[in-house]
C-alpha atoms as a PDB file:
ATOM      1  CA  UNK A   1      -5.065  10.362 -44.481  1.00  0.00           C
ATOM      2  CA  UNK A   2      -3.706  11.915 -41.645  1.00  0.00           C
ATOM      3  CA  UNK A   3      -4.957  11.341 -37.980  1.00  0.00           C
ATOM      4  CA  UNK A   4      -4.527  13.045 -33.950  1.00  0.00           C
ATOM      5  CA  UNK A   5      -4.751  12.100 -31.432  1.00  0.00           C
ATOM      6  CA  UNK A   6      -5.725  14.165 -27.732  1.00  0.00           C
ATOM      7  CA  UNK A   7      -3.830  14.824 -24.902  1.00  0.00           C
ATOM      8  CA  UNK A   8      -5.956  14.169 -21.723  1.00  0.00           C
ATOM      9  CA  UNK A   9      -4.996  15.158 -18.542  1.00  0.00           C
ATOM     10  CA  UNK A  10      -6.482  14.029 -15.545  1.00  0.00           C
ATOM     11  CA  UNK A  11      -6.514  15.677 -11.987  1.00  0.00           C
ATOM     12  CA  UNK A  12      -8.802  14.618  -9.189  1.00  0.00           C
ATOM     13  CA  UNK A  13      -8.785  16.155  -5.750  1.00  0.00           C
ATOM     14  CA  UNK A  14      -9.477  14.730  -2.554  1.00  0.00           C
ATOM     15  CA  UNK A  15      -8.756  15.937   1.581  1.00  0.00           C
ATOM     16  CA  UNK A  16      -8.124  13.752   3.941  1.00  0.00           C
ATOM     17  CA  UNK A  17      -8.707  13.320   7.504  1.00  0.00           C
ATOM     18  CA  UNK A  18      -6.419  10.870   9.255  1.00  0.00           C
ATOM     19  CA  UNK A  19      -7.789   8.807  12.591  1.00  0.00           C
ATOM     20  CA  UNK A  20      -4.986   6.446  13.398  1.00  0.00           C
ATOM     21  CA  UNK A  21      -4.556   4.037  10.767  1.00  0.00           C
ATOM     22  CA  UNK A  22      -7.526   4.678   8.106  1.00  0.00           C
ATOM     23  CA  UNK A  23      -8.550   6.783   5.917  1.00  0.00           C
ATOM     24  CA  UNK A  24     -11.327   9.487   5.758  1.00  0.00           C
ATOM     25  CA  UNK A  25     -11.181  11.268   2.401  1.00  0.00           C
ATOM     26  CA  UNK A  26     -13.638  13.884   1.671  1.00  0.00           C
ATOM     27  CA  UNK A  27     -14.230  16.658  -0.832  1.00  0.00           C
ATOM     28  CA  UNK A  28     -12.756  19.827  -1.156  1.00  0.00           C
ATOM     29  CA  UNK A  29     -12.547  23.208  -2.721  1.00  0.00           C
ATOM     30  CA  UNK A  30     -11.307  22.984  -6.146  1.00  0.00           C
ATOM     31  CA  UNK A  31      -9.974  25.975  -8.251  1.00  0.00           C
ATOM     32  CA  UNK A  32      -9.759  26.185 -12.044  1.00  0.00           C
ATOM     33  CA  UNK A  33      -7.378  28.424 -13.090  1.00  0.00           C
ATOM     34  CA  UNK A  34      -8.340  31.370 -15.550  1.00  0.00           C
ATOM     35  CA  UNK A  35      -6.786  30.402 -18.959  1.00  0.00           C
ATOM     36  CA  UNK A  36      -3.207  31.713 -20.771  1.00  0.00           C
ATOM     37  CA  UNK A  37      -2.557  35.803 -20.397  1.00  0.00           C
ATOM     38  CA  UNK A  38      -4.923  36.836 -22.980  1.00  0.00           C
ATOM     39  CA  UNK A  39      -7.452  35.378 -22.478  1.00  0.00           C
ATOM     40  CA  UNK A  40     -10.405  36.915 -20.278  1.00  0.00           C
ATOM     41  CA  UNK A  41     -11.920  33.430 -18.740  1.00  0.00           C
ATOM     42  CA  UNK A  42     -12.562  34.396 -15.027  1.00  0.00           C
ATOM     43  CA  UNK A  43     -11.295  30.360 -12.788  1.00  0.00           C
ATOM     44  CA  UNK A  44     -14.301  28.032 -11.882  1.00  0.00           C
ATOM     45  CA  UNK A  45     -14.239  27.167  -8.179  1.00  0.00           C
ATOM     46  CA  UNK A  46     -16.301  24.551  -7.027  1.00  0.00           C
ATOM     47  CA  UNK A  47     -16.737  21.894  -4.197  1.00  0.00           C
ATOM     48  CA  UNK A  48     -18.470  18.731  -3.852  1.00  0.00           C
ATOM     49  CA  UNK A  49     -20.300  17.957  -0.765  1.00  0.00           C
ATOM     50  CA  UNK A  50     -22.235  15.198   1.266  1.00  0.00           C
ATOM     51  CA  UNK A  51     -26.056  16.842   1.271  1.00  0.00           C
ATOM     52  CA  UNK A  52     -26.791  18.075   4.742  1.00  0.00           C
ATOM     53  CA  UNK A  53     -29.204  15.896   7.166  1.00  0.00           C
ATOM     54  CA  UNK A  54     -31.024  17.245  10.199  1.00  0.00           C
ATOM     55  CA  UNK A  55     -29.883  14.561  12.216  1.00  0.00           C
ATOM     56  CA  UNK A  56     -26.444  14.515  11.571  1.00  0.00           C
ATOM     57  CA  UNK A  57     -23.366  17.285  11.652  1.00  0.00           C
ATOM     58  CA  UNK A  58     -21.749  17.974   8.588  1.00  0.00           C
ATOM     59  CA  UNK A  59     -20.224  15.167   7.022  1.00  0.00           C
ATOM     60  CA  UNK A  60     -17.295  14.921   5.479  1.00  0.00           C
ATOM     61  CA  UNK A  61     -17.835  11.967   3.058  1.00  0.00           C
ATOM     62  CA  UNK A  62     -20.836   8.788   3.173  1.00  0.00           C
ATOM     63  CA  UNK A  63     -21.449   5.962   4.927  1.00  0.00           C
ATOM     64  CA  UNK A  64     -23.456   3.225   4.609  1.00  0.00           C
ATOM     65  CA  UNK A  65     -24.153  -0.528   5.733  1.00  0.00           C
ATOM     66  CA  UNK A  66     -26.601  -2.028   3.449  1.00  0.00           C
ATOM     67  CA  UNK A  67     -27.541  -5.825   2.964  1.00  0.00           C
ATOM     68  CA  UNK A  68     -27.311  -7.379  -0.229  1.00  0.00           C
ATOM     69  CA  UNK A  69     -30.502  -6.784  -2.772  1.00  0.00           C
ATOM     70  CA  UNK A  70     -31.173  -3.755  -0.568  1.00  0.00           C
ATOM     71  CA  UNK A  71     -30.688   0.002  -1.128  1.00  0.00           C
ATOM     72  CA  UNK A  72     -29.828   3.387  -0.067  1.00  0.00           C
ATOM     73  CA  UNK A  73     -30.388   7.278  -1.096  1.00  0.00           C
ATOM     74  CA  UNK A  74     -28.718  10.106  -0.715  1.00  0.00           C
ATOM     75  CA  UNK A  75     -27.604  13.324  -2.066  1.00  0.00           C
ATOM     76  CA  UNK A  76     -24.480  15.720  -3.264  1.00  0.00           C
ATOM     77  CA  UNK A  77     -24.209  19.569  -2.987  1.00  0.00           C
ATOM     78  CA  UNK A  78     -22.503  21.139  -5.917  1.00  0.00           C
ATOM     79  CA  UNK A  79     -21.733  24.323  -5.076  1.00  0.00           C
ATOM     80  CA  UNK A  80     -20.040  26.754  -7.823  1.00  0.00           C
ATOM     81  CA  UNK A  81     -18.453  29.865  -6.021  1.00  0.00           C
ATOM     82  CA  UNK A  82     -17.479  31.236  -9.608  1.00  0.00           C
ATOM     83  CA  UNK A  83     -18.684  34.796 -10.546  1.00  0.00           C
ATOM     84  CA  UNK A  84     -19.885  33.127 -13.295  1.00  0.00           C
ATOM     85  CA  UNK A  85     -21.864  30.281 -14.506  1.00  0.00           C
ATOM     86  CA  UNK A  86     -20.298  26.688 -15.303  1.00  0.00           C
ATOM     87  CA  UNK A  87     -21.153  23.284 -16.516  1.00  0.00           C
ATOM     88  CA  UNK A  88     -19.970  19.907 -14.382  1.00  0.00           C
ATOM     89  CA  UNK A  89     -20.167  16.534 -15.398  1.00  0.00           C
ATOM     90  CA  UNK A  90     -21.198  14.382 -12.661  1.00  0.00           C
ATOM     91  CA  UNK A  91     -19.983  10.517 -12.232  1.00  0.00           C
ATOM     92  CA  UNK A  92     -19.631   7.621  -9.838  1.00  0.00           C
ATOM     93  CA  UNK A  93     -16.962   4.986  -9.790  1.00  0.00           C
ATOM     94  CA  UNK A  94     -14.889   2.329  -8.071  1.00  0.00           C
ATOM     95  CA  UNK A  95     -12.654   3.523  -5.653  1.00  0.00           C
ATOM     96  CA  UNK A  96      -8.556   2.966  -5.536  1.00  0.00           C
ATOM     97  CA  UNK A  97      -5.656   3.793  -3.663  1.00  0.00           C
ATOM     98  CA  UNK A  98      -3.136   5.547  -5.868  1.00  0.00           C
ATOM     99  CA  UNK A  99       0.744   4.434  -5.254  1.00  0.00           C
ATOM    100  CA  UNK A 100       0.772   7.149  -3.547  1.00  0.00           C
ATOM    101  CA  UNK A 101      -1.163   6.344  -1.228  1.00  0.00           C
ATOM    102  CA  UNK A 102      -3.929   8.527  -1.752  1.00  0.00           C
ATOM    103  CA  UNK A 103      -7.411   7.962  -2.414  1.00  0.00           C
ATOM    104  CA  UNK A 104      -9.203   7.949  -5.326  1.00  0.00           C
ATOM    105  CA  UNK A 105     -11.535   6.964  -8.021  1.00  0.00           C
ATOM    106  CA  UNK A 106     -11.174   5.088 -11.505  1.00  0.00           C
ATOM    107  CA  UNK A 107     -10.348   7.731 -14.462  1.00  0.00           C
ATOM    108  CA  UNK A 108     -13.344   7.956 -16.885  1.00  0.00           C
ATOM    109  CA  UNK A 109     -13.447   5.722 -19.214  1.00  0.00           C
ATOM    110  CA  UNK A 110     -12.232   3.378 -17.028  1.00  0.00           C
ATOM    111  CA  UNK A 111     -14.561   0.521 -16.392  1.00  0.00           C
ATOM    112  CA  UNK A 112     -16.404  -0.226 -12.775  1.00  0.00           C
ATOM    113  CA  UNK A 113     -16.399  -3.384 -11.001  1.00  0.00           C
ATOM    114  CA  UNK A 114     -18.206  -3.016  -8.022  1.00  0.00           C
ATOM    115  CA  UNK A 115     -19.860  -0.193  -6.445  1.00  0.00           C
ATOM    116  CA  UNK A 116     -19.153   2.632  -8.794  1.00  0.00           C
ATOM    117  CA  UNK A 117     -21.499   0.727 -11.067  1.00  0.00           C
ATOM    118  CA  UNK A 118     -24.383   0.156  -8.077  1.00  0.00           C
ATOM    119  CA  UNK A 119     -24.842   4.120  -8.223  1.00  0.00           C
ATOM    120  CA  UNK A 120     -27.298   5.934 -10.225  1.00  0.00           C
ATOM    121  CA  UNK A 121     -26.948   9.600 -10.254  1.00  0.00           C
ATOM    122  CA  UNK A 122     -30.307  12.059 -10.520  1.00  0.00           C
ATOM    123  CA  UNK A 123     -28.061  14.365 -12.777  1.00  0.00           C
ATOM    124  CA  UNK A 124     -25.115  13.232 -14.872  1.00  0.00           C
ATOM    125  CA  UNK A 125     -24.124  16.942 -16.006  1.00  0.00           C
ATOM    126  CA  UNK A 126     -25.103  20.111 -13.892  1.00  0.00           C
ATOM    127  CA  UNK A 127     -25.115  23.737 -14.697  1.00  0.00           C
ATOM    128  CA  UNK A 128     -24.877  25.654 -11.743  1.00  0.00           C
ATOM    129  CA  UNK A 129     -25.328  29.566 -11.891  1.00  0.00           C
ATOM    130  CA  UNK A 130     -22.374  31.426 -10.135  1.00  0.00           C
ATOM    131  CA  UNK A 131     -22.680  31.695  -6.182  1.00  0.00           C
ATOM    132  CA  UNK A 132     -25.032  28.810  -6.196  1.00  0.00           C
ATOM    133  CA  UNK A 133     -25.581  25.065  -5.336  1.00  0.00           C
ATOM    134  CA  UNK A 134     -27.629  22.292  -6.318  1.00  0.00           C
ATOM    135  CA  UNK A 135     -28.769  19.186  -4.555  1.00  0.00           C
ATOM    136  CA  UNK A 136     -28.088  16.063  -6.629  1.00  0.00           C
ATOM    137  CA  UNK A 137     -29.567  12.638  -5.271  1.00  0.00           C
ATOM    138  CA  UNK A 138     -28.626   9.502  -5.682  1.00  0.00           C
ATOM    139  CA  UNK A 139     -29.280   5.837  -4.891  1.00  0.00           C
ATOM    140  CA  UNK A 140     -26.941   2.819  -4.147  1.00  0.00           C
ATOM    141  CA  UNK A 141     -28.752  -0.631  -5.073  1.00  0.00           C
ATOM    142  CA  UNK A 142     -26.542  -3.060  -3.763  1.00  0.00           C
ATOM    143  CA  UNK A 143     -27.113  -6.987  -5.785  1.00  0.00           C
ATOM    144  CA  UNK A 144     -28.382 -10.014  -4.385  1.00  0.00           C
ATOM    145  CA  UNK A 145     -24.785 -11.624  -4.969  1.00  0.00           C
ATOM    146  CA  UNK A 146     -22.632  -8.797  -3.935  1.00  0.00           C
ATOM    147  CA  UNK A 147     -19.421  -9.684  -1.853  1.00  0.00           C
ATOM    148  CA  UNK A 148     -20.030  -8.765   1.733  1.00  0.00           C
ATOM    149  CA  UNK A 149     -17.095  -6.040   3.338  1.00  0.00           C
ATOM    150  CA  UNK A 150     -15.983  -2.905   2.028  1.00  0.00           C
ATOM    151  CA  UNK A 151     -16.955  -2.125  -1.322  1.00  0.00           C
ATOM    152  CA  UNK A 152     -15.624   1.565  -1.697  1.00  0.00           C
ATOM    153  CA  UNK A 153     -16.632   4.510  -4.222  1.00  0.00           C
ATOM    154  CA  UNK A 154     -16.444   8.275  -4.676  1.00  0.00           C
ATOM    155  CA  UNK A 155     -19.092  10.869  -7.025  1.00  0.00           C
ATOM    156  CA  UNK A 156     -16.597  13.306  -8.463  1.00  0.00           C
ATOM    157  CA  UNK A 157     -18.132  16.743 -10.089  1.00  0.00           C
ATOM    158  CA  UNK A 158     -15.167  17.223 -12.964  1.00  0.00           C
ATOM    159  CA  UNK A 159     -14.615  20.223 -15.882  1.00  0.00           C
ATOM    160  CA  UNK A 160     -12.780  20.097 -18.642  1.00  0.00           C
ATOM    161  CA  UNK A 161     -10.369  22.697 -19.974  1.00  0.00           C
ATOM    162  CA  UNK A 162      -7.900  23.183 -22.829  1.00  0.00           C
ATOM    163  CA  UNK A 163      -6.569  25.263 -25.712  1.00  0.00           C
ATOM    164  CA  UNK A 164      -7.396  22.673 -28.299  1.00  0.00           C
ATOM    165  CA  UNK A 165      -9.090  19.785 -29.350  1.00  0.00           C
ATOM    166  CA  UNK A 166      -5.865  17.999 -28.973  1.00  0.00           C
ATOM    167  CA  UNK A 167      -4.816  19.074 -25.113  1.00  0.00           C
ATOM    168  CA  UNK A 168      -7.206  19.400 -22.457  1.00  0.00           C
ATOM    169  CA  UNK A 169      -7.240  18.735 -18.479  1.00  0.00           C
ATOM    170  CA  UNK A 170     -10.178  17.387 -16.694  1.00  0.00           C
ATOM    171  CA  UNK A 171     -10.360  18.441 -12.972  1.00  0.00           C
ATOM    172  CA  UNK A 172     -12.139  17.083 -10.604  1.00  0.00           C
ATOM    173  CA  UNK A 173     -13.277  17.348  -6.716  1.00  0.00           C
ATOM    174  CA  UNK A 174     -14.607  13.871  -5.303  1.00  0.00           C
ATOM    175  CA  UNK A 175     -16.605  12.883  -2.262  1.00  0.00           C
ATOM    176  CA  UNK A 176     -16.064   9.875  -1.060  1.00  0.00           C
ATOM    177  CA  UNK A 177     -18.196   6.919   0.045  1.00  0.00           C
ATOM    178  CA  UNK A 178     -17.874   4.111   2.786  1.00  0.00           C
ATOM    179  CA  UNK A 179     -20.186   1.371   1.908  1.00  0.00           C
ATOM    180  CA  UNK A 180     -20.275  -1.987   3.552  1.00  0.00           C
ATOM    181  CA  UNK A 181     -22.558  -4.609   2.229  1.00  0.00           C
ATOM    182  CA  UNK A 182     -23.776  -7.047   5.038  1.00  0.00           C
ATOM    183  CA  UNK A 183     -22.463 -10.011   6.188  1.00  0.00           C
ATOM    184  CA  UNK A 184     -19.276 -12.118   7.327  1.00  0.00           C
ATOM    185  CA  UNK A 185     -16.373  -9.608   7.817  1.00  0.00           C
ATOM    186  CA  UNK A 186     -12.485 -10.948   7.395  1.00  0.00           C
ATOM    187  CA  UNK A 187      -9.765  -8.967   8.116  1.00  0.00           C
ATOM    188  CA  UNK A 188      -7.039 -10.414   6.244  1.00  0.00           C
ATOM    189  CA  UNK A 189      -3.476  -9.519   5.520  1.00  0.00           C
ATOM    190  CA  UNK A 190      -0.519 -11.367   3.740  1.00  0.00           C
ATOM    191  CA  UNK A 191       3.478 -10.654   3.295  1.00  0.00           C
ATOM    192  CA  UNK A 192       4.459 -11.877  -0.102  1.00  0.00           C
ATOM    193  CA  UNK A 193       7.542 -11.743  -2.674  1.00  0.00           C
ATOM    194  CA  UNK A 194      10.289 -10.696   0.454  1.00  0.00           C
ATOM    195  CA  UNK A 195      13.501  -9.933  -1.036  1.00  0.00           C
ATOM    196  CA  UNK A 196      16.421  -8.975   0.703  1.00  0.00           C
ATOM    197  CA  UNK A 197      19.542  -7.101  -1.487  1.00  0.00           C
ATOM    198  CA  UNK A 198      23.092  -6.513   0.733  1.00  0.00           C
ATOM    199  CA  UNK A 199      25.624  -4.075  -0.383  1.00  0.00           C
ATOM    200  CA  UNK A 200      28.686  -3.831   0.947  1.00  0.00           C
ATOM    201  CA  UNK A 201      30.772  -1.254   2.664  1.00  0.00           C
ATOM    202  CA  UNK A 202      33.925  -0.502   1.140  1.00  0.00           C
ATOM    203  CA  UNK A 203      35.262  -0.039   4.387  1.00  0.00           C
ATOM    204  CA  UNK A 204      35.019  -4.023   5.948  1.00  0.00           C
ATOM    205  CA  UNK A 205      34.980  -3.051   9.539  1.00  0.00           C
ATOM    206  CA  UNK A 206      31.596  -0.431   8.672  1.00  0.00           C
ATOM    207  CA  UNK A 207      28.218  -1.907   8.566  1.00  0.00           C
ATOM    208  CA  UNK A 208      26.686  -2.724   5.124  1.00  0.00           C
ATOM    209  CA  UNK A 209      23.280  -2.003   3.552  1.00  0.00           C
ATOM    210  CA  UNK A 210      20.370  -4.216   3.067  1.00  0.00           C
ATOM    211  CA  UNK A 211      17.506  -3.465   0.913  1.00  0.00           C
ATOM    212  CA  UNK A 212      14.352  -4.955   1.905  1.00  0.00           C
ATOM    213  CA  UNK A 213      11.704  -5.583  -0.180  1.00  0.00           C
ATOM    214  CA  UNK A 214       7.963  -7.272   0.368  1.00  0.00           C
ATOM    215  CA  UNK A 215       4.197  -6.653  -0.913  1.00  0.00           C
ATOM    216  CA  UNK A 216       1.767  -6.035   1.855  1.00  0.00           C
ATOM    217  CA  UNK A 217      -1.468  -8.062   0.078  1.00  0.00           C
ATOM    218  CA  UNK A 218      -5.065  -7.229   1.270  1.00  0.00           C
ATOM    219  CA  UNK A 219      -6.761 -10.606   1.363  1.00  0.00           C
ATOM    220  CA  UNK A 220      -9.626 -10.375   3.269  1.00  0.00           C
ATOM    221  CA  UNK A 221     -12.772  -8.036   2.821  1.00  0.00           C
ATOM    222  CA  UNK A 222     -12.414  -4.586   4.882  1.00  0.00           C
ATOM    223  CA  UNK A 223     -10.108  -1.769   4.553  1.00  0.00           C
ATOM    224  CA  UNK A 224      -7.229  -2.045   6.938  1.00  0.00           C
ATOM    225  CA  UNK A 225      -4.700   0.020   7.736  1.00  0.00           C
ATOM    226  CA  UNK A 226      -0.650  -1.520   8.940  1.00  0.00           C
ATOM    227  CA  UNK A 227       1.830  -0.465  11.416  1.00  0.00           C
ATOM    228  CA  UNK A 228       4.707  -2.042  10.137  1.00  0.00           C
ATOM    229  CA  UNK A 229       7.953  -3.657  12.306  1.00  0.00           C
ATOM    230  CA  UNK A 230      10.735  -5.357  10.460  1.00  0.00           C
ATOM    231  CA  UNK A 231      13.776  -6.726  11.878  1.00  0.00           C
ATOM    232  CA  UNK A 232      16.922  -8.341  10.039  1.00  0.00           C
ATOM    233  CA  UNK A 233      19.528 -10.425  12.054  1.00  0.00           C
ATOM    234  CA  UNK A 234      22.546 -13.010  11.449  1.00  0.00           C
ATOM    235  CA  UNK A 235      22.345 -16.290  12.283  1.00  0.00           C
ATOM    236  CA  UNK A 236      20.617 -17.437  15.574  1.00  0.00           C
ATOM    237  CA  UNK A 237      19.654 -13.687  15.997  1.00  0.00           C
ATOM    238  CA  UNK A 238      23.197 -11.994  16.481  1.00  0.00           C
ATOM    239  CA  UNK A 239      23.563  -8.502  15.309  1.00  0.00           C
ATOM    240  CA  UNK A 240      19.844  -7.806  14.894  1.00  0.00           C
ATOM    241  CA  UNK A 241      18.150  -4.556  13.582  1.00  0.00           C
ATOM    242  CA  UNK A 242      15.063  -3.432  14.191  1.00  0.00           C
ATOM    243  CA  UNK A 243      13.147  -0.516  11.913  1.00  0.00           C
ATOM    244  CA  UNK A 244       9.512   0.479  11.873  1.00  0.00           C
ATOM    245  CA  UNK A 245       8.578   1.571   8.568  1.00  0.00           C
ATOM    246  CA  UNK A 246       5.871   4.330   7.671  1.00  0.00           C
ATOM    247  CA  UNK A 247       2.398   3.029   8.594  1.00  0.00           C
ATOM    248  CA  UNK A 248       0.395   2.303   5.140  1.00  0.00           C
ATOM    249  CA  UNK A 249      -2.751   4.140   5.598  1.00  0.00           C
ATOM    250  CA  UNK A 250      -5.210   1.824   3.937  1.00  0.00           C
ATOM    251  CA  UNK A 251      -5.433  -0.936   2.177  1.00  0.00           C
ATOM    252  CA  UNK A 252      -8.218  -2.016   0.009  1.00  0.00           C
ATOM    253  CA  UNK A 253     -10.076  -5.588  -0.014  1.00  0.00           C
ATOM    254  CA  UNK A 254      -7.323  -7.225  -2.717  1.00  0.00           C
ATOM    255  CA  UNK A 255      -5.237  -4.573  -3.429  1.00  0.00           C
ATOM    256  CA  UNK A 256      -1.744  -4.477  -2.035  1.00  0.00           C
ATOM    257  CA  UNK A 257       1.400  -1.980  -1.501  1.00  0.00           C
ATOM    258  CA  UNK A 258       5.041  -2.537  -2.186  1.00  0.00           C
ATOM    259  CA  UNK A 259       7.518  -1.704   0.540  1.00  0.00           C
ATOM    260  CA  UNK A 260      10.951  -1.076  -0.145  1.00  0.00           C
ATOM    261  CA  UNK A 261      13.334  -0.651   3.450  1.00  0.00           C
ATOM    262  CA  UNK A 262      16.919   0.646   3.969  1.00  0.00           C
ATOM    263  CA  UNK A 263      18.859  -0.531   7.043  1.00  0.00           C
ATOM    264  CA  UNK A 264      22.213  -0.468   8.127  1.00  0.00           C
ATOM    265  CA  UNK A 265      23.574  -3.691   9.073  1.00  0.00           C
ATOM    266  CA  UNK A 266      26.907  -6.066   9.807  1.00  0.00           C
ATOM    267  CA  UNK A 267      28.496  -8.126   6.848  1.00  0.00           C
ATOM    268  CA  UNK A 268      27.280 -11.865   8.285  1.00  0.00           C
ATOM    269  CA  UNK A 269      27.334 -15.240   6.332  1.00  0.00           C
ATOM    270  CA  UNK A 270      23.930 -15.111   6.018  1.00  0.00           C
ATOM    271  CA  UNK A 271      21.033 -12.659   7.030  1.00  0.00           C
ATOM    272  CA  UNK A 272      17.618 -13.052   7.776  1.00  0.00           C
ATOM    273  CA  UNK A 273      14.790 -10.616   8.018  1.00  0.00           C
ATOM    274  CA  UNK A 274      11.179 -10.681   9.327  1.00  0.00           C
ATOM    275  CA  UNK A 275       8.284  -8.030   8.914  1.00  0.00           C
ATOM    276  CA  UNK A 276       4.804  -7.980  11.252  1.00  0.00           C
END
């Protein structure tokens, strides 16, 4: 007996819009390449949308602030800018920060734990003819027992390509949503696992290198984004250096990002180093 197994690739596409330290991700236009020289398959382009509302401009992903054992509707444009017809599949899920740093949601397949599993979808798979769009609603029911803060998601409309049964890539343009479920609010944000690592010159009268490493740890409930300041010195403070490392964008209630900082500093008996 002989058995295969499938290749699946997965690509998901997000744009951002950056206000000081957070993140605003949104959808945007996606194209599908045509297929391999030979073959005639005109590219699917597509987009994914927050629905339009009179009394609002055009938003660029969804926000809500609804109490536990409440709920909330909405809708999705899915617009297909192919010249020709195409078939999406439609899903909600949990959303992640990549290590990247980049938003996202969970693969499919991968299992919710939160609000990606609060969403029911009107459609879960959409034909839309070519130069059209269609309005897909969709409600968030929030539990009686769900954690107050941040609890964010995405709808992604995906399609899936390949040669072969065994290789194909699933592409897919997200929209994201902000949703806050009511109620006490803690901003909370921990330094854990420091390391430092020296290396020394080879010339004794040059400065060395330190390697600094830490894990910034999202305890509390809310997104938060960190401006970072870390400073290594000798004993009692001599010979101190300062370095600001990028600013992490976001990071979501209980994940956490690992930091890893070069500086330049002076071979000492011992050396100490601080981040805020």
């Amino acid at each position: 007996m002989s058995s295969k197994s499938a290749v699946i690739a997965h690509r998901t596409t997000f744009s951002a819009l950056l206000p000081v330290l957070l993140v605003l991700v949104a959808s945007t236009l996606f194209v599908l390449p045509a297929a391999a020289d030979g073959d005639e398959t005109l590219p699917t382009v597509w987009s994914l949308t927050p629905a339009p509302q009179d009394d609002e401009d055009d938003r660029v992903s969804f926000r809500f602030d609804v109490p536990p054992g409440e709920n909330a509707e909405d809708a999705v444009e899915l617009t297909n800018f192919s010249a020709q017809e195409a078939t999406f599949t439609l899903e909600a899920a949990d959303g992640v920060v990549s290590d990247s740093g980049v938003f996202d949601i969970l693969r499919p397949g991968e299992e919710n734990a939160a609000a990606g599993q609060w969403i029911e979808l009107g459609q879960q798979e959409v034909t839309v003819p070519a130069d059209e769009t269609v309005t897909v609603p969709f409600t968030i029911t929030v539990p009686e027992n769900a954690t107050p803060g941040d609890q964010p998601a995405g709808i992604a409309a995906s399609v899936s390509t390949g040669d072969s049964d065994d290789v194909s890539m699933v592409s897919r343009v997200g929209t994201r949503i902000h949703l806050r479920v009511d109620g006490e609010i803690e901003p909370t944000l921990a330094v854990n696992d420091m390391g430092v690592d020296y290396h020394q010159n080879w010339n004794p009268f040059a400065p060395g290198s330190a390697t600094v490493t830490y894990t910034v740890v999202n305890d509390g409930n809310v997104r938060l984004g960190v401006e970072q300041a870390l400073r290594s010195s000798g004993p009692f403070g001599i010979a101190g250096v300062d370095e600001q490392p990028e600013p992490i964008r976001e990071v979501l209630p209980g994940g956490e990002v690992q930091v890893q900082v070069e500086q330049d500093v002076w071979p000492l008996f011992a050396l100490h180093s601080t981040v805020e």
